[in-house]
C-alpha atoms as a PDB file:
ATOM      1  CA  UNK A   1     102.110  91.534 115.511  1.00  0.00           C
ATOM      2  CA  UNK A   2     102.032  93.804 118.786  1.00  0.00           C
ATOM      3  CA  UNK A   3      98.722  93.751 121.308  1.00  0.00           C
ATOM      4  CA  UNK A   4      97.717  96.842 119.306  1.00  0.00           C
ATOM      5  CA  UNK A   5      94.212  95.801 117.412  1.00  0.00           C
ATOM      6  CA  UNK A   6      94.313  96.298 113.441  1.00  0.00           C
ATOM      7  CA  UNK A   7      90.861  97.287 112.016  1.00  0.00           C
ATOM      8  CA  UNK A   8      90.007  97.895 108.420  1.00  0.00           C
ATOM      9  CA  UNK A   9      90.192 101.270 107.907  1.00  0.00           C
ATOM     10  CA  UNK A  10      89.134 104.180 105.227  1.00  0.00           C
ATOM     11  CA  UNK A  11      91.913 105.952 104.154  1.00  0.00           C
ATOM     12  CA  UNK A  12      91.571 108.677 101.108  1.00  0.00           C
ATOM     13  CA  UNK A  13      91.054 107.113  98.157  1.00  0.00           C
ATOM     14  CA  UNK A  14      91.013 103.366  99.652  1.00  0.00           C
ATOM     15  CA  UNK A  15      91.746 101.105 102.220  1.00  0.00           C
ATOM     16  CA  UNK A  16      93.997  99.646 104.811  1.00  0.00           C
ATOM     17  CA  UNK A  17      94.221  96.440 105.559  1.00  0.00           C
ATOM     18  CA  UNK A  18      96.508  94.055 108.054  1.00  0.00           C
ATOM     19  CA  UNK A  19      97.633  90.774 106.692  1.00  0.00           C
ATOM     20  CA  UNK A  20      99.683  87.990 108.687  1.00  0.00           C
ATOM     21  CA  UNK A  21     100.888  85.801 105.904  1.00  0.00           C
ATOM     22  CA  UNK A  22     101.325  81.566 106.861  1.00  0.00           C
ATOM     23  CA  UNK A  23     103.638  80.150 103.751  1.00  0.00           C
ATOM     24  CA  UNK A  24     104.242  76.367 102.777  1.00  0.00           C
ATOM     25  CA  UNK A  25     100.391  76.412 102.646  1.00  0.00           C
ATOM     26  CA  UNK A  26      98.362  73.559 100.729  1.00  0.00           C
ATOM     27  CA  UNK A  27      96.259  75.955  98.961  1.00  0.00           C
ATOM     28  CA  UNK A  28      96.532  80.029  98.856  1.00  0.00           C
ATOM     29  CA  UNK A  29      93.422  80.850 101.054  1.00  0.00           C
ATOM     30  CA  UNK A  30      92.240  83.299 103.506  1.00  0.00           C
ATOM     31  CA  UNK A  31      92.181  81.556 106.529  1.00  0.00           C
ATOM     32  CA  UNK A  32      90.004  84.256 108.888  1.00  0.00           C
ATOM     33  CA  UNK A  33      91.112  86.840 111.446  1.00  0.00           C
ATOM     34  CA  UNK A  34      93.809  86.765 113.903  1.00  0.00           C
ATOM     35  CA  UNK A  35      93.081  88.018 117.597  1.00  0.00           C
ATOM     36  CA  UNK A  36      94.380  91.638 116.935  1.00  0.00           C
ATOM     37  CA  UNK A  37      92.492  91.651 114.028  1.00  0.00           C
ATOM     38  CA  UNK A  38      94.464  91.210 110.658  1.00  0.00           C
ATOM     39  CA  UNK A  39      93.455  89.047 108.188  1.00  0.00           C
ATOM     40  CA  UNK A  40      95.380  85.529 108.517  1.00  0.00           C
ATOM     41  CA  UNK A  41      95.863  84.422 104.695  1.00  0.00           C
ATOM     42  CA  UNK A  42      97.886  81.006 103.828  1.00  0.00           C
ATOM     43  CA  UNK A  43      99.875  81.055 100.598  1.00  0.00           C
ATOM     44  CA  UNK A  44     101.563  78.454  98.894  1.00  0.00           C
ATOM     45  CA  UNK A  45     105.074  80.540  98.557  1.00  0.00           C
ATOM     46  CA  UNK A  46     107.849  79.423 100.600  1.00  0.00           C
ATOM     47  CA  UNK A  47     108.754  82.589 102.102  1.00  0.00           C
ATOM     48  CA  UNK A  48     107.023  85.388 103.576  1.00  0.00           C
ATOM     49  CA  UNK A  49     109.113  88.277 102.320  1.00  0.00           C
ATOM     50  CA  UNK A  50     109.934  86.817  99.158  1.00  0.00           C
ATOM     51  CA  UNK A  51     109.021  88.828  95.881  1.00  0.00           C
ATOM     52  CA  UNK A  52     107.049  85.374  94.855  1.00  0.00           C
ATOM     53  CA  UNK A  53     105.076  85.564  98.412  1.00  0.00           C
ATOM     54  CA  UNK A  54     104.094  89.402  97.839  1.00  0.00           C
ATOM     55  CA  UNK A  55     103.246  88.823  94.316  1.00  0.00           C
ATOM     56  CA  UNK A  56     100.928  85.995  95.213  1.00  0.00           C
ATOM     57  CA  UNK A  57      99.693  87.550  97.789  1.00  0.00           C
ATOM     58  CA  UNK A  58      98.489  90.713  95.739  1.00  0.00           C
ATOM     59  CA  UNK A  59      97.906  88.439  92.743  1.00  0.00           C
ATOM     60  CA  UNK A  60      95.475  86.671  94.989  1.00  0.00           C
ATOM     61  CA  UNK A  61      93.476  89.542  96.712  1.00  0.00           C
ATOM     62  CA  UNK A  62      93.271  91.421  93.821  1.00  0.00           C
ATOM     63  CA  UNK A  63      91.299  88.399  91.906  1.00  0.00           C
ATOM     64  CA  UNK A  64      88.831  87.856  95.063  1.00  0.00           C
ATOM     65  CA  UNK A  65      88.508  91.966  94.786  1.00  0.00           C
ATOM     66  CA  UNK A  66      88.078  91.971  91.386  1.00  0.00           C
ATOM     67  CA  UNK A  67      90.414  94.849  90.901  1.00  0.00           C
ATOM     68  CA  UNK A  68      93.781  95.410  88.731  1.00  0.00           C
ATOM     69  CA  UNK A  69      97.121  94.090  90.844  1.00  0.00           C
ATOM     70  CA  UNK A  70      97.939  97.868  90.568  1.00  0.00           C
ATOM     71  CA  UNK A  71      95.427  99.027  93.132  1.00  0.00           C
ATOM     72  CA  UNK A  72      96.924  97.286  96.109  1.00  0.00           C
ATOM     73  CA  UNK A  73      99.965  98.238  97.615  1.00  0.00           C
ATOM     74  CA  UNK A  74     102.078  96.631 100.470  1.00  0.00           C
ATOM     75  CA  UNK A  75     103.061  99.827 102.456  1.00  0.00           C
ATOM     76  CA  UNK A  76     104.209  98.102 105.522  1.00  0.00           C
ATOM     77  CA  UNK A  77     106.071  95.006 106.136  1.00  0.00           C
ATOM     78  CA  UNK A  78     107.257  94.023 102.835  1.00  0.00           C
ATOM     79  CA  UNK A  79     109.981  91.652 103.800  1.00  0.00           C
ATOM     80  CA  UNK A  80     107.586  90.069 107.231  1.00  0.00           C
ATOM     81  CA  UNK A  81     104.847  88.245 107.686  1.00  0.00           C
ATOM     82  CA  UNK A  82     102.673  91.030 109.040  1.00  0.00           C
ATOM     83  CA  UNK A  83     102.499  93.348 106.469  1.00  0.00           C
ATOM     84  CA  UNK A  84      99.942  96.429 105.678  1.00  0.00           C
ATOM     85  CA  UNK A  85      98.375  96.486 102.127  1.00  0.00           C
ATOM     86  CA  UNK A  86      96.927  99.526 100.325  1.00  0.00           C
ATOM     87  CA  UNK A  87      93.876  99.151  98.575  1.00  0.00           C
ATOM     88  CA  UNK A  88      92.578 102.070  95.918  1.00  0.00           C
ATOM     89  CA  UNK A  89      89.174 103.069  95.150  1.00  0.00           C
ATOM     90  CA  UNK A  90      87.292 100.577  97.683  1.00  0.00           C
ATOM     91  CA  UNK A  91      85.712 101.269 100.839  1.00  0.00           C
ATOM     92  CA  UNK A  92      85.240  99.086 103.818  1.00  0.00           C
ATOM     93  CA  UNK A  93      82.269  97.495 102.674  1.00  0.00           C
ATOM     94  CA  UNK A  94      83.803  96.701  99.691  1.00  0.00           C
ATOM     95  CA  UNK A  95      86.493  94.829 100.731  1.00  0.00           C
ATOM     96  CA  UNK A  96      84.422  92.707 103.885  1.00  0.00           C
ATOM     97  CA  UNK A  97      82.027  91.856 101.445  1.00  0.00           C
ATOM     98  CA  UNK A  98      84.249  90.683  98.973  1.00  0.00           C
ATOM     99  CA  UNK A  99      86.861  88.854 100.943  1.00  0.00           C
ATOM    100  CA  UNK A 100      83.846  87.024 102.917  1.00  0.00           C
ATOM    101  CA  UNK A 101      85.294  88.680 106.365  1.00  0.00           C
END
């Protein structure tokens, strides 16, 4: 991503969120945060902007979450590795505390 620093941020009705996807990945984890910020996660897809990675991806944040696949939203980046996701209905809190970040 750019120099520019990515924070979580409140939005109406949800969240935003940075994400810098690693594929090829052992395990699907998150790994921490990058320098500007986003969250660096590691999936096990081969591709970054592959339909599989993005499903993963959301399939996998929505279960540490505990919310439906259908409240997060990649709004940004869809086909990179740096992507933007959507989340409905949480707050800041919600998702720092339940992501362990």
């Amino acid at each position: 991503m750019s120099d520019r620093k990515f924070e979580i941020t409140d939005a109406r009705g949800g969240v935003a969120l940075g994400v810098r996807v690693v594929t090829r990945a052992d395990e699907t984890e998150i790994v921490g945060r990058n320098e500007d910020n986003t969250l660096k996660i590691r999936l096990m897809a081969t591709g970054a902007g592959d339909a599989s990675a993005n499903e993963e991806l959301i399939t996998f944040l929505a279960s540490k979450l505990g919310i439906p696949t259908t409240k997060i939203e990649i709004v940004a980046g869809e086909s990179k590795r740096d992507k933007i996701l959507s989340f409905v209905g949480l707050t800041v809190q919600d998702v720092e505390e339940k992501l362990g970040i």
